[in-house]
Structures are given as structure tokens and as C-alpha cells.
N, C-alpha and C. Protein backbone atom coordinates (compact mmCIF):
# COMPACT_ATOMS: atom_id res chain seq x y z
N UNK A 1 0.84 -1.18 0.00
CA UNK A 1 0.00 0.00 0.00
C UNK A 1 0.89 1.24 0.00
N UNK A 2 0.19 2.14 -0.31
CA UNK A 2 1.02 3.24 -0.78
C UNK A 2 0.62 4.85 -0.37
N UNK A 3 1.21 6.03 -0.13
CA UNK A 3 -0.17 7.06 0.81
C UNK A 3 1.23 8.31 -0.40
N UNK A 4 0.52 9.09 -0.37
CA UNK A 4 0.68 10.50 -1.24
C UNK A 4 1.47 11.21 -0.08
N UNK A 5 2.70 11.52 -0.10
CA UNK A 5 3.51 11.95 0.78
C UNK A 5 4.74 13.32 -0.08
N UNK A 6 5.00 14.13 1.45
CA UNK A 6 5.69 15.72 0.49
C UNK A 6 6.23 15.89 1.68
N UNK A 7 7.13 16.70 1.80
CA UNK A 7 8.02 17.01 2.79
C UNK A 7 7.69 18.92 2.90
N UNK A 8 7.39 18.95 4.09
CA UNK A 8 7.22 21.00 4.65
C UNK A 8 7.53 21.17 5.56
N UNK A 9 7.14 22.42 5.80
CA UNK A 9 7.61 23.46 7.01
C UNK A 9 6.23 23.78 6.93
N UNK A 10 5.40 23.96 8.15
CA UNK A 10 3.95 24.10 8.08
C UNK A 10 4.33 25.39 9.04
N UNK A 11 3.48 26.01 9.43
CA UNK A 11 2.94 28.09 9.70
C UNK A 11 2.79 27.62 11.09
N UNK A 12 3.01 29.05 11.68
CA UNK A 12 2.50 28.95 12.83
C UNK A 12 1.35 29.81 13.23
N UNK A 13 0.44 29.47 14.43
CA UNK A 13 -1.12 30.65 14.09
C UNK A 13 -0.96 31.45 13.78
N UNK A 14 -0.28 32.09 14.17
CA UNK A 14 0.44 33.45 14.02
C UNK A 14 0.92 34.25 12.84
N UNK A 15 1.38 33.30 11.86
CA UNK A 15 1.78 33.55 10.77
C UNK A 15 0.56 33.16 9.86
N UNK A 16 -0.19 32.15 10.09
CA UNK A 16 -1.81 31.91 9.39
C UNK A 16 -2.77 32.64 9.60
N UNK A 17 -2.72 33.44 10.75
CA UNK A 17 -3.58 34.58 11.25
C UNK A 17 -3.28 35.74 10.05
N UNK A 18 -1.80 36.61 9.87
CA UNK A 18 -1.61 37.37 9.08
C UNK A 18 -1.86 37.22 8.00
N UNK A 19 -1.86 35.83 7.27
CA UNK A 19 -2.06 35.92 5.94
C UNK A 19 -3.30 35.20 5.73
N UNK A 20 -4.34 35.18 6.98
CA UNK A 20 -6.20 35.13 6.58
C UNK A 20 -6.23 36.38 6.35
N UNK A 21 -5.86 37.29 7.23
CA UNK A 21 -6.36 38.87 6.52
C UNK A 21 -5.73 39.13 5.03
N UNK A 22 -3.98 38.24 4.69
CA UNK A 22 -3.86 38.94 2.87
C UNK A 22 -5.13 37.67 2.19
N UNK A 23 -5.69 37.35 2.58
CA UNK A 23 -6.52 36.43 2.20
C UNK A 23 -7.96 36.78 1.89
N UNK A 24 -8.35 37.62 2.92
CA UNK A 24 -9.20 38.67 2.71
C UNK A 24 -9.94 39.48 2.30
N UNK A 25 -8.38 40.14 1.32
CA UNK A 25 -8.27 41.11 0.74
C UNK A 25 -8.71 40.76 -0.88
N UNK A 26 -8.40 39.52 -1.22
CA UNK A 26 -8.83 39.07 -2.79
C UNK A 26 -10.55 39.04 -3.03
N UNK A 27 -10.69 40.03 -4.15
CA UNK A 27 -11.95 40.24 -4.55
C UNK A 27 -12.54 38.43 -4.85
N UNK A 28 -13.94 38.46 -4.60
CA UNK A 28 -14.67 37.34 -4.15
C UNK A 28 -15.28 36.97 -6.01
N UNK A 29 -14.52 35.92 -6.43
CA UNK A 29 -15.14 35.81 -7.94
C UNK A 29 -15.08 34.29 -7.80
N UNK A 30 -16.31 33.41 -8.41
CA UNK A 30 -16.19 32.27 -8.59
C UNK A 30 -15.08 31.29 -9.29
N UNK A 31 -13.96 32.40 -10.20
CA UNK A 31 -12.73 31.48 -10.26
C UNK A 31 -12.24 31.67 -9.54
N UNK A 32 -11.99 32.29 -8.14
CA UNK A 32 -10.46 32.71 -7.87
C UNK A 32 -11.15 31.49 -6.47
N UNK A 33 -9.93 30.65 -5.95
CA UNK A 33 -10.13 29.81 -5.21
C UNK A 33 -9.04 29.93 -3.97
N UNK A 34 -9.26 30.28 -3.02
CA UNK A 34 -8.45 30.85 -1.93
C UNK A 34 -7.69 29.29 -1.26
N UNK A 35 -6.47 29.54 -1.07
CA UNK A 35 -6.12 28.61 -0.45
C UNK A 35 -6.88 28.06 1.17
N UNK A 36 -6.78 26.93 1.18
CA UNK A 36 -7.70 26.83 2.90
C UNK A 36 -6.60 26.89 4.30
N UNK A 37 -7.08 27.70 5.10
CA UNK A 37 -5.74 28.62 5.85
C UNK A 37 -5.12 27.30 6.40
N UNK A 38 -6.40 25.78 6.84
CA UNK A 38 -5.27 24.63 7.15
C UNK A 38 -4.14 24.13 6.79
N UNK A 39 -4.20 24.90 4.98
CA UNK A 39 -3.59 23.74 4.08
C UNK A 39 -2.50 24.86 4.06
N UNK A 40 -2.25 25.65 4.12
CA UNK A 40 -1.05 26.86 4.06
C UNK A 40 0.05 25.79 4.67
N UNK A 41 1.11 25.97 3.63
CA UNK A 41 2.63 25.46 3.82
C UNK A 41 3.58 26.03 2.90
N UNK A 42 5.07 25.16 3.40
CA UNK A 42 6.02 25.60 2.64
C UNK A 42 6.50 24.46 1.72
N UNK A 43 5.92 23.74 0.64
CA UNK A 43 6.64 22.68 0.90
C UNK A 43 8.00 22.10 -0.22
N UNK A 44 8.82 21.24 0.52
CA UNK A 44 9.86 21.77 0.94
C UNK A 44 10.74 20.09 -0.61
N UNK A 45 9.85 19.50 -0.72
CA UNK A 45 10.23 18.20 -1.45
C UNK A 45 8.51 17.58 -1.83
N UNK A 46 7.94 17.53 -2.68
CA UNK A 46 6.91 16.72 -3.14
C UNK A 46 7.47 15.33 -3.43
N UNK A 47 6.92 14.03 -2.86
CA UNK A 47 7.47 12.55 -3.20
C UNK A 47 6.60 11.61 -3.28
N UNK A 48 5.20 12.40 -3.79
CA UNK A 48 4.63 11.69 -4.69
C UNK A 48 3.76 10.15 -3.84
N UNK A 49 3.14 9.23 -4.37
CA UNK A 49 2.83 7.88 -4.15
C UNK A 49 4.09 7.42 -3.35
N UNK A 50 4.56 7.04 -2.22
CA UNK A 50 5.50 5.89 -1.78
C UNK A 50 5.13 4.59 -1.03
N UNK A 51 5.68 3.67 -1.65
CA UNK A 51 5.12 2.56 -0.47
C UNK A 51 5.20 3.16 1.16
N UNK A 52 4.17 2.33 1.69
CA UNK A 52 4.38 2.58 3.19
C UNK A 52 5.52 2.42 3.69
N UNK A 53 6.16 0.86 2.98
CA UNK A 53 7.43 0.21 3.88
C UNK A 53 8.65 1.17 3.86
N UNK A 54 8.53 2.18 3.03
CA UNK A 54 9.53 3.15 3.02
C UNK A 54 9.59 4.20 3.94
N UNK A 55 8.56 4.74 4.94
CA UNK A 55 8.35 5.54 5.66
C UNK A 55 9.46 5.67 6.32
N UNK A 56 9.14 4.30 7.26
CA UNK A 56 10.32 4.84 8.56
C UNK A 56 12.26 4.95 7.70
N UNK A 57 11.85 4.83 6.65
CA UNK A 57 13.49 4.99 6.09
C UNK A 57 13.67 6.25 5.71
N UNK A 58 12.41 7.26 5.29
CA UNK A 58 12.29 8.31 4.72
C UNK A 58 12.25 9.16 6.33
N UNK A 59 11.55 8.67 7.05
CA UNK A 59 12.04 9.50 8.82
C UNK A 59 13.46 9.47 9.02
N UNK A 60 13.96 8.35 9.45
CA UNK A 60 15.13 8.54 9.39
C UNK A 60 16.26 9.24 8.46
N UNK A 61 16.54 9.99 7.22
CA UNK A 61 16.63 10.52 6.40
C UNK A 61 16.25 11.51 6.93
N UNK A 62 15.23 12.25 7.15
CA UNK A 62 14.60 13.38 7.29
C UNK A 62 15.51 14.00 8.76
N UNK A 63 15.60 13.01 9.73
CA UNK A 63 15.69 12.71 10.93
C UNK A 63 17.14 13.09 10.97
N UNK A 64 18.03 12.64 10.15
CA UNK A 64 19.60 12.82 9.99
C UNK A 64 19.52 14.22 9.29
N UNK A 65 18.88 14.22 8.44
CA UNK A 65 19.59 16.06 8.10
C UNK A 65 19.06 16.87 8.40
N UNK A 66 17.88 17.18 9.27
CA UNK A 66 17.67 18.21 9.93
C UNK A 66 18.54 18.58 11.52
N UNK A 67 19.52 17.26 11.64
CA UNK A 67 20.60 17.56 12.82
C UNK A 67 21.51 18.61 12.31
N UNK A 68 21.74 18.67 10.50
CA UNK A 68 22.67 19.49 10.53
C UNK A 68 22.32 20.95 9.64
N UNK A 69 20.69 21.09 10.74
CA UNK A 69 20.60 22.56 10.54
C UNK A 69 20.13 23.26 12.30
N UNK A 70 20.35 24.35 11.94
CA UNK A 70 19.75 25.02 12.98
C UNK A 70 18.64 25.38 12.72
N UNK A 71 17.51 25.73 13.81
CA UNK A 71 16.44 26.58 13.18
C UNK A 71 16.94 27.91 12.49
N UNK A 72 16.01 28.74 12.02
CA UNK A 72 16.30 29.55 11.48
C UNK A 72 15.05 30.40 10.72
N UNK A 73 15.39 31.47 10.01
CA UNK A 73 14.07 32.80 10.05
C UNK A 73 14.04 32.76 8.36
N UNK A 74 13.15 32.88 7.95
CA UNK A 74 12.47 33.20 6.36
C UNK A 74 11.91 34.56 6.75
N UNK A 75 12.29 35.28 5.31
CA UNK A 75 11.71 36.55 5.40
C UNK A 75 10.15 36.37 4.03
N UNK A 76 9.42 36.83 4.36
CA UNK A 76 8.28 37.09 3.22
C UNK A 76 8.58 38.15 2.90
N UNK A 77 8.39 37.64 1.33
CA UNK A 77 8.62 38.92 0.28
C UNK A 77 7.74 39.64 -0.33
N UNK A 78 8.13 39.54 -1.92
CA UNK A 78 6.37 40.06 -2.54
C UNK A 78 5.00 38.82 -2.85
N UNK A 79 4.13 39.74 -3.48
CA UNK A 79 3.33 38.57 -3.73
C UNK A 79 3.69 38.26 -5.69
N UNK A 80 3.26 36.86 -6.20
CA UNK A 80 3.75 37.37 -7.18
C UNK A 80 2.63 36.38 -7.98
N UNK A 81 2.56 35.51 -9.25
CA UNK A 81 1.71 35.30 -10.02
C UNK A 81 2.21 34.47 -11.51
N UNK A 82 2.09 33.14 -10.97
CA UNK A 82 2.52 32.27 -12.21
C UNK A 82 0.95 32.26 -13.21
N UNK A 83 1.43 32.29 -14.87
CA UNK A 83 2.73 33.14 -15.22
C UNK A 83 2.96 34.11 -15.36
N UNK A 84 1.56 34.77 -15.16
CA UNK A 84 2.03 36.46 -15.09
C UNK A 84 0.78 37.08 -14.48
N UNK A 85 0.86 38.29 -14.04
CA UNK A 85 -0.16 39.09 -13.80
C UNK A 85 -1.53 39.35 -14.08
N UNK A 86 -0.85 39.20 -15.96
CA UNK A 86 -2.01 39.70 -16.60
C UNK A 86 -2.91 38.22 -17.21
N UNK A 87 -2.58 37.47 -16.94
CA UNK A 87 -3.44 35.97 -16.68
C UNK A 87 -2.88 35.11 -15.63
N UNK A 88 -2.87 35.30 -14.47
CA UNK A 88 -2.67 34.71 -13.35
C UNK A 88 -3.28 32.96 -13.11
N UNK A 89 -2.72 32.24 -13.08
CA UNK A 89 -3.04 30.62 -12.46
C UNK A 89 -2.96 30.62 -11.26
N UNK A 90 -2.00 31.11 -10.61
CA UNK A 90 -1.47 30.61 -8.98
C UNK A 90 -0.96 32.34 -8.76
N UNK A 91 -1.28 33.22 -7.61
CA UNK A 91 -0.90 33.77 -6.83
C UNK A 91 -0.14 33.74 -5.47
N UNK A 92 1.20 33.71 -5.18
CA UNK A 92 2.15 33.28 -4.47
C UNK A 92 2.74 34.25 -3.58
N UNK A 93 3.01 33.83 -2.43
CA UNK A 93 3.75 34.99 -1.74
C UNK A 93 5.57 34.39 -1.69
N UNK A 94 6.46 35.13 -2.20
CA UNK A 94 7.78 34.43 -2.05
C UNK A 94 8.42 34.48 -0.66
N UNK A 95 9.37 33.51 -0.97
CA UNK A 95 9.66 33.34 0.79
C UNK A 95 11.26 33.66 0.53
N UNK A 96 11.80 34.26 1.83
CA UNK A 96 13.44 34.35 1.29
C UNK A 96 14.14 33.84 2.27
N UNK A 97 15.60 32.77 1.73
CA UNK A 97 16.22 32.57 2.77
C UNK A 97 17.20 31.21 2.25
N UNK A 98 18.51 32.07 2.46
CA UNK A 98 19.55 30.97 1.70
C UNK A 98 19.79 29.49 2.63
N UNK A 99 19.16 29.31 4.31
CA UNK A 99 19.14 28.16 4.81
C UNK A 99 18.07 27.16 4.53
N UNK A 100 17.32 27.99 4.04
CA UNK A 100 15.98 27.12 3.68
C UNK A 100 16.36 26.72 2.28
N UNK A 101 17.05 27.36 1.34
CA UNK A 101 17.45 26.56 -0.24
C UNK A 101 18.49 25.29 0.48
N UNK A 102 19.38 25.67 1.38
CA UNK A 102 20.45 24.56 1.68
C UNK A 102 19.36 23.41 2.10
N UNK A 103 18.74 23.34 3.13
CA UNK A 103 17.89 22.54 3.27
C UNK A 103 17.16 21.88 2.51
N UNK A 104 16.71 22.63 1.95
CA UNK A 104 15.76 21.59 0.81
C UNK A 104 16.99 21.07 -0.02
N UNK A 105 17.92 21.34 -0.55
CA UNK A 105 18.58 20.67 -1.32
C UNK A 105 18.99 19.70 -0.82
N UNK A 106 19.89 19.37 0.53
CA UNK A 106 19.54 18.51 1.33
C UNK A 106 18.86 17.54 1.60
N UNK A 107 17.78 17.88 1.70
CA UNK A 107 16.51 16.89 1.49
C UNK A 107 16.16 16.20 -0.06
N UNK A 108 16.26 16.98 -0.48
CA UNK A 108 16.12 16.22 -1.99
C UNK A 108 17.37 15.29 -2.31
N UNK A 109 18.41 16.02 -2.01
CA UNK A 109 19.92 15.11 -2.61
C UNK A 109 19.96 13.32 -1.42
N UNK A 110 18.93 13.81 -0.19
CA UNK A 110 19.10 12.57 0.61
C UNK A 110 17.88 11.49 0.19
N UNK A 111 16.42 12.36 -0.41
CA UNK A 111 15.69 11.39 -0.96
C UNK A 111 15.93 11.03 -2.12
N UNK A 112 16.47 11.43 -3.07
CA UNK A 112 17.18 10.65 -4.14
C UNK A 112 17.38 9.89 -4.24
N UNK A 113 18.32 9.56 -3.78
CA UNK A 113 18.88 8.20 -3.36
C UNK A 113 17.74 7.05 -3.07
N UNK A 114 16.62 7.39 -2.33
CA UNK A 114 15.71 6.42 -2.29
C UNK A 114 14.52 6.16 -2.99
N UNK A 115 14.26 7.17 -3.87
CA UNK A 115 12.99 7.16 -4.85
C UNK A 115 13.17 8.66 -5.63
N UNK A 116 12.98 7.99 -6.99
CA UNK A 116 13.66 9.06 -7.95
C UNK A 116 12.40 10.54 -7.90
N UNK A 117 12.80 11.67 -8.20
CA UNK A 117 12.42 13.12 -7.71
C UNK A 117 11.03 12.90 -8.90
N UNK A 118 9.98 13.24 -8.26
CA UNK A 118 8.89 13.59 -9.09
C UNK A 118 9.05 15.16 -10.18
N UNK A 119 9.80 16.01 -10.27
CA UNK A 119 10.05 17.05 -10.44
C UNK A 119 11.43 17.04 -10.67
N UNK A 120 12.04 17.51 -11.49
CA UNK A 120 13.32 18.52 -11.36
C UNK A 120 13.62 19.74 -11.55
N UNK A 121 12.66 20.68 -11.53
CA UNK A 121 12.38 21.67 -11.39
C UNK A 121 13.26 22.49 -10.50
N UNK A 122 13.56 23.65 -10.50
CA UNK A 122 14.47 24.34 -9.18
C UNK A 122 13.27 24.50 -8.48
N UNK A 123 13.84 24.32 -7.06
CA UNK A 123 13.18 25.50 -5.78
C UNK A 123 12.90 26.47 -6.20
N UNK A 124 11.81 27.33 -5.98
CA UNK A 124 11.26 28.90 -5.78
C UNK A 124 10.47 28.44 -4.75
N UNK A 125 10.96 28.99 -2.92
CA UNK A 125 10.09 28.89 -2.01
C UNK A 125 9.27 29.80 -2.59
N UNK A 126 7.66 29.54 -1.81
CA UNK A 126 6.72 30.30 -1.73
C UNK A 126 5.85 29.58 -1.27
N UNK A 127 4.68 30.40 -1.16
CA UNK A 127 3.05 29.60 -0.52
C UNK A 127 2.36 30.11 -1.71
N UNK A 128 1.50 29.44 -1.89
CA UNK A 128 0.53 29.44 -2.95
C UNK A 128 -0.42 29.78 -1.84
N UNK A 129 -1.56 31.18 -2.27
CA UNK A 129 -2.19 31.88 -1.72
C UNK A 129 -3.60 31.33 -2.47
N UNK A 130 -3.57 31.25 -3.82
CA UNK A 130 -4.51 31.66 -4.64
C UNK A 130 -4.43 30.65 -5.83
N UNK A 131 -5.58 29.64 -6.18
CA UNK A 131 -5.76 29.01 -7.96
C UNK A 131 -6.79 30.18 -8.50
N UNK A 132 -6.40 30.14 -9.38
CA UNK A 132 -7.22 30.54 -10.50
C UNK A 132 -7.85 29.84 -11.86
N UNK A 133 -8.91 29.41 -11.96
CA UNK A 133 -9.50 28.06 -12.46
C UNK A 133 -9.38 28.68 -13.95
N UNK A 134 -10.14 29.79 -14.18
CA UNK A 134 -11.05 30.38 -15.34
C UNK A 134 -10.33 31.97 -15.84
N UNK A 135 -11.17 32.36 -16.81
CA UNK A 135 -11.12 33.26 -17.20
C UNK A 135 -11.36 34.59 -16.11
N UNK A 136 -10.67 35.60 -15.81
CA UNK A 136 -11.07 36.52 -14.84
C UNK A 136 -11.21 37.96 -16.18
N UNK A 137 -12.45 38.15 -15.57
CA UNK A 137 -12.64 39.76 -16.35
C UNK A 137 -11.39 40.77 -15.79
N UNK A 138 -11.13 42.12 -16.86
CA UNK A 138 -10.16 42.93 -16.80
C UNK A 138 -10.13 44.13 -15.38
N UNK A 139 -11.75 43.79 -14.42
CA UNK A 139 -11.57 44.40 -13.51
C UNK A 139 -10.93 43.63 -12.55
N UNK A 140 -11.53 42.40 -12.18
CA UNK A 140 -10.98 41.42 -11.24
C UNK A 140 -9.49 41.70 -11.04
N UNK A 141 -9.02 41.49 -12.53
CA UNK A 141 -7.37 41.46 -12.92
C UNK A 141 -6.77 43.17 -12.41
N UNK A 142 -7.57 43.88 -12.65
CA UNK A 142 -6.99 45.11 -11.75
C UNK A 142 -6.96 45.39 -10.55
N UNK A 143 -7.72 44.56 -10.20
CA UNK A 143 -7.80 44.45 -8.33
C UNK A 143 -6.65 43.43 -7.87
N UNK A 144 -6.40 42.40 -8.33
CA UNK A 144 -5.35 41.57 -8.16
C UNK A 144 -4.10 42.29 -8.36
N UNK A 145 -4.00 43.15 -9.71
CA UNK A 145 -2.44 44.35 -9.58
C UNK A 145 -2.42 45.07 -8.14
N UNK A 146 -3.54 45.94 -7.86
CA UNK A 146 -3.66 46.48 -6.45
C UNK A 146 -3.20 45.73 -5.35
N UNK A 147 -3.49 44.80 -4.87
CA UNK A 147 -3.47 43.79 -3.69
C UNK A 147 -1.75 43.80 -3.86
N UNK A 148 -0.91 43.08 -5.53
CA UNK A 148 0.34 43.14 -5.16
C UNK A 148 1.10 44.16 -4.93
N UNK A 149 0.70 45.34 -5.16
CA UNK A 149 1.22 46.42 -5.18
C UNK A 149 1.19 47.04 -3.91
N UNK A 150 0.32 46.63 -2.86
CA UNK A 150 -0.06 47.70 -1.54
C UNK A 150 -0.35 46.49 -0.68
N UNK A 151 0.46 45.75 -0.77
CA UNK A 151 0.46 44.46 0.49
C UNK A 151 1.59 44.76 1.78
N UNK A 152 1.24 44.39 2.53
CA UNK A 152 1.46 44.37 3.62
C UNK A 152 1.88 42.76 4.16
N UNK A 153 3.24 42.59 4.43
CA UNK A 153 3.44 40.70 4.37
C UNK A 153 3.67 40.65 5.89
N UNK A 154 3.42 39.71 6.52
CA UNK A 154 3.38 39.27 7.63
C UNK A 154 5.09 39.08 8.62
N UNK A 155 5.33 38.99 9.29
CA UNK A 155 6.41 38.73 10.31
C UNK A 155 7.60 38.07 9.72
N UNK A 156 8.38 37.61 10.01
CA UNK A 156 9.29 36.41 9.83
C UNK A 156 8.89 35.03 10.30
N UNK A 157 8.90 34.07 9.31
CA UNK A 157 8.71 32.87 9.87
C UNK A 157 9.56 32.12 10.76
N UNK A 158 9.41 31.85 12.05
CA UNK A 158 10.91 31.13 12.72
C UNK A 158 10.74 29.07 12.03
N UNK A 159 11.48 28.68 11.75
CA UNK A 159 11.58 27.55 11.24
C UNK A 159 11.94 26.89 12.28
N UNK A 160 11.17 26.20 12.76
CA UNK A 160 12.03 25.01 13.98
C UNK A 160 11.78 23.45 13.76
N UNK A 161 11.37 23.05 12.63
CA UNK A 161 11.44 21.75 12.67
C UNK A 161 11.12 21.07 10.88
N UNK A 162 11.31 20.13 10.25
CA UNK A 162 10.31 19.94 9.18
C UNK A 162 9.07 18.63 9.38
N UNK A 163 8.44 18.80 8.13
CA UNK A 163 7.15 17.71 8.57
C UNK A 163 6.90 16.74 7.47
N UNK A 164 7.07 15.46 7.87
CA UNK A 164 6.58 14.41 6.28
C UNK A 164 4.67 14.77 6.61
N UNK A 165 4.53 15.09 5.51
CA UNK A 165 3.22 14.97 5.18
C UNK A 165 2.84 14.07 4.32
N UNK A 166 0.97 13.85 4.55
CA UNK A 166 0.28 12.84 3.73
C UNK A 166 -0.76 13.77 3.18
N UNK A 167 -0.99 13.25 1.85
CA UNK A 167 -1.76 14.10 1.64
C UNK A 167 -2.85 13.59 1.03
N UNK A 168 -4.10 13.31 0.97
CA UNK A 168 -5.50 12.66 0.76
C UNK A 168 -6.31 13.36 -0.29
N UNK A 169 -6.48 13.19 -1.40
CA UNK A 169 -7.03 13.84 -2.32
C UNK A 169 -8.87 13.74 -2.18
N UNK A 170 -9.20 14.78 -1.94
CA UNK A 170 -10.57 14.94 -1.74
C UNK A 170 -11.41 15.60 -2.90
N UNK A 171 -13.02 15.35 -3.48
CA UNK A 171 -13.58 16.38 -4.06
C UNK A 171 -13.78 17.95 -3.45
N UNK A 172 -13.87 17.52 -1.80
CA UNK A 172 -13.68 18.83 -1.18
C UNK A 172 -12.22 19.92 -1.54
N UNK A 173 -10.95 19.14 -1.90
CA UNK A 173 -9.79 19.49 -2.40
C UNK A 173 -8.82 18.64 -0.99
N UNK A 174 -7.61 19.17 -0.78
CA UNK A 174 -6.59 18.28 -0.60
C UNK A 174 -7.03 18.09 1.32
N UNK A 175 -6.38 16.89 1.87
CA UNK A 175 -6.41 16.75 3.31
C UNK A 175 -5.52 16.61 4.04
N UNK A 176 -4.37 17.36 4.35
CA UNK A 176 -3.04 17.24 4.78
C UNK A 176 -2.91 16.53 6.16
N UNK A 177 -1.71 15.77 6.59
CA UNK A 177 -2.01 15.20 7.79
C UNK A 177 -0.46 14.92 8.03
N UNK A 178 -0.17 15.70 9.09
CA UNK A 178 1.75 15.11 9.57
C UNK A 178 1.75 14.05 9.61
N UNK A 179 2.41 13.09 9.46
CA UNK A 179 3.10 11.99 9.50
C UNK A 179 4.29 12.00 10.78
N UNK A 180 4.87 12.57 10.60
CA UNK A 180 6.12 12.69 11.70
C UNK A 180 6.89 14.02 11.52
N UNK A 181 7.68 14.17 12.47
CA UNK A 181 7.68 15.66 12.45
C UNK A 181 9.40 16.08 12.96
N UNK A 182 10.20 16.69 12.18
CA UNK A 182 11.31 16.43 12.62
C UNK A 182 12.25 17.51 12.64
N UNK A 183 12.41 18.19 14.38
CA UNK A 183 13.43 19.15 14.65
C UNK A 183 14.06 19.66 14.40
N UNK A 184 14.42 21.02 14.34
CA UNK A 184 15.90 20.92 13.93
C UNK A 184 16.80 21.54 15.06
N UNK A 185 18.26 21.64 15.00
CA UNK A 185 18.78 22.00 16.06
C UNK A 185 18.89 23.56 16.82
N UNK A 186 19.11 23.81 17.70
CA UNK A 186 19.14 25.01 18.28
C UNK A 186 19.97 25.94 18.44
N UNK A 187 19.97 27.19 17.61
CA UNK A 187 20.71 27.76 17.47
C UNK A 187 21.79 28.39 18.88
N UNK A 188 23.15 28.30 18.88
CA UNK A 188 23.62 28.75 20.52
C UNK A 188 23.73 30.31 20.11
């Protein structure tokens, strides 16, 4: 048996609190589909279908290289808009922070080794705020320029641990659920 599994850094209230209000702020149109504030993450390695029996090998893995980080702070940046503005799919807030690229690379170069990368794509941290299903009229699309233009981004994220996630595909949309959850070290 097999469960839909991704590797993140999940929010803290605090940081899900700030960005229900940039959440808010997006004009209310039957395409635009707001992320659900549960499902807000960072995530950090997508790995796809894995057998179960691989879990506790993929903890352990997880388990060994988060010893050789410290926690550490992400700054939020702008908001931004794959592929562009002026027809938006995904609205994103970017995340910045050269320990969090070491890390994930990390993580990817250690799951490698055990099940080949669904993606090879580079990293671009971010959170996906926003799908966009459909066609949006040219006002909608001017209210969405506004929002990136006069945002206001939330705190610094403190990073203190990462999380194997499962993830359950629903008609309601996705059902995230930790799996195990794994520290990282403390900065002296």
C-alpha cells in the first residue's frame, strides 16, 4: 500500500492569522479559489505515491539532516503570479532565505537516493495563496495588480522543525495530515 507523501515546514497561528487577513483582501469571484488557511505550507520536497514500507526509512533521512541545521528565520517577500499578472493561475507569496534553499537541497539530494524526484524543477520557495480556475474579467485582474502592489506581508517565519506529510485527495480538495515531524537543532 502506498499514501501521497511531500516534505514542509507548516505556519505557525500566528503567521496563518496574518495571511487570513492577505486572504481577505482578494476580490470574491467564482474562479479565484483561496487557499484553505489549514492547508497553508512551505513545501519543501513533493514525493509523490510511496510505499508505506519506506516511511520509517524516509524519517530517518529526514531525521539525519535536519541535525545538521539550525532553526532559522524566512523573510516574506512580494506577492507574485505564475505566469504572469495579466493571466494569473497561482498567486504566491515568495519566501526568502539561503538556509531554507540549503535545506531543501539537502533533502532532496538525501531522498534521491531512495525514490527518484517527481520534479526537477528548481526550488522557488513560496506559498501558494490563490488558484485561478477560469477566465477573470479585466476588472478582477486590476484588483489583483492592487493587492500586489499595496500588500502588507506578515512577520518572519521562525523555522524550527520539518514535517513528512500525507496528503488525501478529496472532491472537497486536498487533506493534509503530519506523518512525523522532525526538529531541527538550536541555534547557541
Amino acid at each position: 500500500m502506498s499514501k501521497r507523501l511531500f516534505v514542509a515546514i507548516n505556519l505557525s497561528p500566528a503567521i496563518k492569522k496574518d495571511l487570513v487577513k492577505i486572504l481577505s483582501i482578494f476580490p470574491k469571484h467564482p474562479g479565484i479559489n483561496l487557499t484553505k488557511v489549514d492547508n497553508l505550507h512551505l513545501t519543501i520536497e513533493f514525493l509523490g505515491e510511496i510505499q508505506e514500507e519506506l516511511i520509517p526509512t524516509l524519517q530517518a533521512i529526514l531525521t539525519q539532516t535536519c541535525q545538521n541545521f539550525n532553526q532559522f528565520e524566512i523573510i516574506f517577500g512580494k506577492l507574485g503570479a505564475f505566469p504572469n499578472w495579466d493571466t494569473p493561475h497561482i498567486i504566491w507569496i515568495s519566501l526568502i532565505s539561503d538556509t531554507l534553499t540549503r535545506l531543501q537541497s539537502a533533502v532532496h539530494q538525501q531522498i534521491v537516493a531512495l525514490t527518484p524526484p517527481i520534479s526537477n524543477k528548481l526550488f522557488h520557495p513560496h506559498l501558494t495563496l490563490v488558484r485561478i480556475k477560469t477566465f477573470l474579467p479585466p476588472t478582477i485582474i486590476h484588483s489583483l495588480h492592487q493587492i500586489s502592489s499595496n500588500l502588507a506581508v506578515p512577520q518572519l517565519l521562525l523555522v524550527q522543525s520539518i514535517d513528512l506529510m500525507a496528503s488525501q485527495l478529496t472532491t472537497q480538495g486536498p487533506i493534509y495530515t503530519i506523518v512525523s515531524s522532525h526538529p531541527l537543532g538550536q541555534a547557541n
